[in-house]
C-alpha atoms as a PDB file:
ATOM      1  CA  UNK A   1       0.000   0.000   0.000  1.00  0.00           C
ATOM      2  CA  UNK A   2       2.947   2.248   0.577  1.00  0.00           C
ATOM      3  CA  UNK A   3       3.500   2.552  -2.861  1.00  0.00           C
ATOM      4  CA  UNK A   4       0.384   3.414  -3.736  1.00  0.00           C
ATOM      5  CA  UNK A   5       0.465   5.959  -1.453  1.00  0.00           C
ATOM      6  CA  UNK A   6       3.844   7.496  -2.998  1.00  0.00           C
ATOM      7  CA  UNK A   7       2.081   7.123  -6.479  1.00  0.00           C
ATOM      8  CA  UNK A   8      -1.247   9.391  -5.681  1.00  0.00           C
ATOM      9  CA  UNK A   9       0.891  11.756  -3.825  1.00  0.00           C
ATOM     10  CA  UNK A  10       3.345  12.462  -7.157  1.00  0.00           C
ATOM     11  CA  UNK A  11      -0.116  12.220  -9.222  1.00  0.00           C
ATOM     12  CA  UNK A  12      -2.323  14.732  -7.659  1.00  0.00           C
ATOM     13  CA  UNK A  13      -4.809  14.821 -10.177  1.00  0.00           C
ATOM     14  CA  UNK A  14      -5.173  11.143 -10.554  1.00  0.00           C
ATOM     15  CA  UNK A  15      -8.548  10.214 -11.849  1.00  0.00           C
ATOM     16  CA  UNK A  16      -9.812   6.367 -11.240  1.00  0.00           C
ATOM     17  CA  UNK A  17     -12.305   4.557 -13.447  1.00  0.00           C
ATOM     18  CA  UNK A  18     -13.212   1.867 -11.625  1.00  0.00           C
ATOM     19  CA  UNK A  19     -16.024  -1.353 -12.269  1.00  0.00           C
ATOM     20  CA  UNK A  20     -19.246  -3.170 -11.089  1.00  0.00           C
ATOM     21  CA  UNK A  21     -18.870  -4.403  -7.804  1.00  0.00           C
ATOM     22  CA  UNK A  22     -16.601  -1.516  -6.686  1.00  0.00           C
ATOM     23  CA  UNK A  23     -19.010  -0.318  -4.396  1.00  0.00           C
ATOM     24  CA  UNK A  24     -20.194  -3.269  -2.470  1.00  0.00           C
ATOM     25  CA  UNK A  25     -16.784  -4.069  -1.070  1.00  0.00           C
ATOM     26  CA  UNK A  26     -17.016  -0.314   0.095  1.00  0.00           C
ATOM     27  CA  UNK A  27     -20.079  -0.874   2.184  1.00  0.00           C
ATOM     28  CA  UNK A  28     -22.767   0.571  -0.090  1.00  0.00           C
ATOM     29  CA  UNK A  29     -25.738  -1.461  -0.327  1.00  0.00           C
ATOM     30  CA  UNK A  30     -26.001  -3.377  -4.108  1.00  0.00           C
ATOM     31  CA  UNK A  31     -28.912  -2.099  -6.222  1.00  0.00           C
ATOM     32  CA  UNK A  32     -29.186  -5.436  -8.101  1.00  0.00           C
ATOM     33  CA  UNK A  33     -29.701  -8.880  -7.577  1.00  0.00           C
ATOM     34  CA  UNK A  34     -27.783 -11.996  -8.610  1.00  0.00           C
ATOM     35  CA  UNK A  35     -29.773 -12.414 -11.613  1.00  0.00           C
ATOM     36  CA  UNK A  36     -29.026  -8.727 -12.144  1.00  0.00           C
ATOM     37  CA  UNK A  37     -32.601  -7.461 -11.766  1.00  0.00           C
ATOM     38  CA  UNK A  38     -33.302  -4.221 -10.308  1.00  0.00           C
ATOM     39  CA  UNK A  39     -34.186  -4.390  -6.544  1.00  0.00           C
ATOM     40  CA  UNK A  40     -36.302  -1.386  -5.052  1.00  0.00           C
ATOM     41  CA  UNK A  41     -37.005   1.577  -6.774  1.00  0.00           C
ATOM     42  CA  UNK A  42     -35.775   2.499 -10.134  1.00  0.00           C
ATOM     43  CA  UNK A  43     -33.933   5.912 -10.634  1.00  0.00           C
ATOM     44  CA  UNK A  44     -36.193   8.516 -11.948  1.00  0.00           C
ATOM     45  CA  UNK A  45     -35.465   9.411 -15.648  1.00  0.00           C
ATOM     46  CA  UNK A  46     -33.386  12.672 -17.046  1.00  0.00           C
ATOM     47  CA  UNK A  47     -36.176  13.252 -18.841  1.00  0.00           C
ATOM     48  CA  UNK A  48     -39.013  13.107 -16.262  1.00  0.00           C
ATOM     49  CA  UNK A  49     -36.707  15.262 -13.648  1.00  0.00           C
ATOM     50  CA  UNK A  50     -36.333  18.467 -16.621  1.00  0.00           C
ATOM     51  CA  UNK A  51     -39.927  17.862 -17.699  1.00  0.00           C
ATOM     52  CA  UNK A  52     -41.616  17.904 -14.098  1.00  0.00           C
ATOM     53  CA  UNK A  53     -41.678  19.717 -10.980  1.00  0.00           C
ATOM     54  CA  UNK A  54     -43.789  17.058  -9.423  1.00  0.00           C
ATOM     55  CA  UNK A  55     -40.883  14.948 -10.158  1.00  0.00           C
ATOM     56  CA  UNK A  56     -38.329  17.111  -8.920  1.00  0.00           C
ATOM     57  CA  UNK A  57     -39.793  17.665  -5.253  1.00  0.00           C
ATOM     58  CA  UNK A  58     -39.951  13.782  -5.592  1.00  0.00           C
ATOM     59  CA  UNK A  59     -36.792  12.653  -6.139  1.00  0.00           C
ATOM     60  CA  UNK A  60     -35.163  15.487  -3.204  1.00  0.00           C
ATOM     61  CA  UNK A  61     -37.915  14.301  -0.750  1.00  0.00           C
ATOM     62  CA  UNK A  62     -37.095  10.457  -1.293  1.00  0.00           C
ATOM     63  CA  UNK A  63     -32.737  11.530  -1.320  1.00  0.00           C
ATOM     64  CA  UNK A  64     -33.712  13.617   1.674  1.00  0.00           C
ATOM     65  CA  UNK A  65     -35.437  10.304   3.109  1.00  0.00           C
ATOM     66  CA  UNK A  66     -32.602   7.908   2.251  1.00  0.00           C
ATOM     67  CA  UNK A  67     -29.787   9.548   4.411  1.00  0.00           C
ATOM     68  CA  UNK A  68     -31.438  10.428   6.999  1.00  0.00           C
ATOM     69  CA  UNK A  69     -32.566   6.566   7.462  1.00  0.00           C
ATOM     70  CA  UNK A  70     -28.893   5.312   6.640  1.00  0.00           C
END
C-alpha cells in the first residue's frame, strides 16, 4: 500500500475509473440482484426530472429520506 500511497501523492490529479462491484466491497448497499434485476425503486429518468416539478420535489424528498434513514 505504501507505494500506492507514494504514487497518488506524485499524481495529484489522478482520476480512477473503476467497475461493477466496486461499491459493495465499500459498504454501499447493491442495487441489483444476482440475476441482475433491479431491486427497489428504479432511478427517476433525465427526462421526467427536466420535464416535471412534481418529479423534482420527488426525487429530493425520497434523497432527503434515504440519508437520513442510513
Amino acid at each position: 500500500m505504501l507505494s500506492l500511497h507514494e504514487f497518488v501523492e506524485r499524481h495529484p490529479r489522478l482520476f480512477v475509473l473503476s467497475g461493477a462491484g466496486i461499491s459493495t466491497e465499500s459498504g454501499i448497499p447493491c442495487y441489483r440482484d444476482r440475476e441482475g434485476q433491479r431491486t427497489g425503486r428504479a432511478p427517476i429518468l433525465l427526462k421526467d426530472f427536466l420535464g416535471s416539478d412534481y418529479a423534482r420535489r420527488r426525487y429530493w424528498a425520497r434523497s432527503r429520506t434515504a440519508r437520513i434513514t442510513r
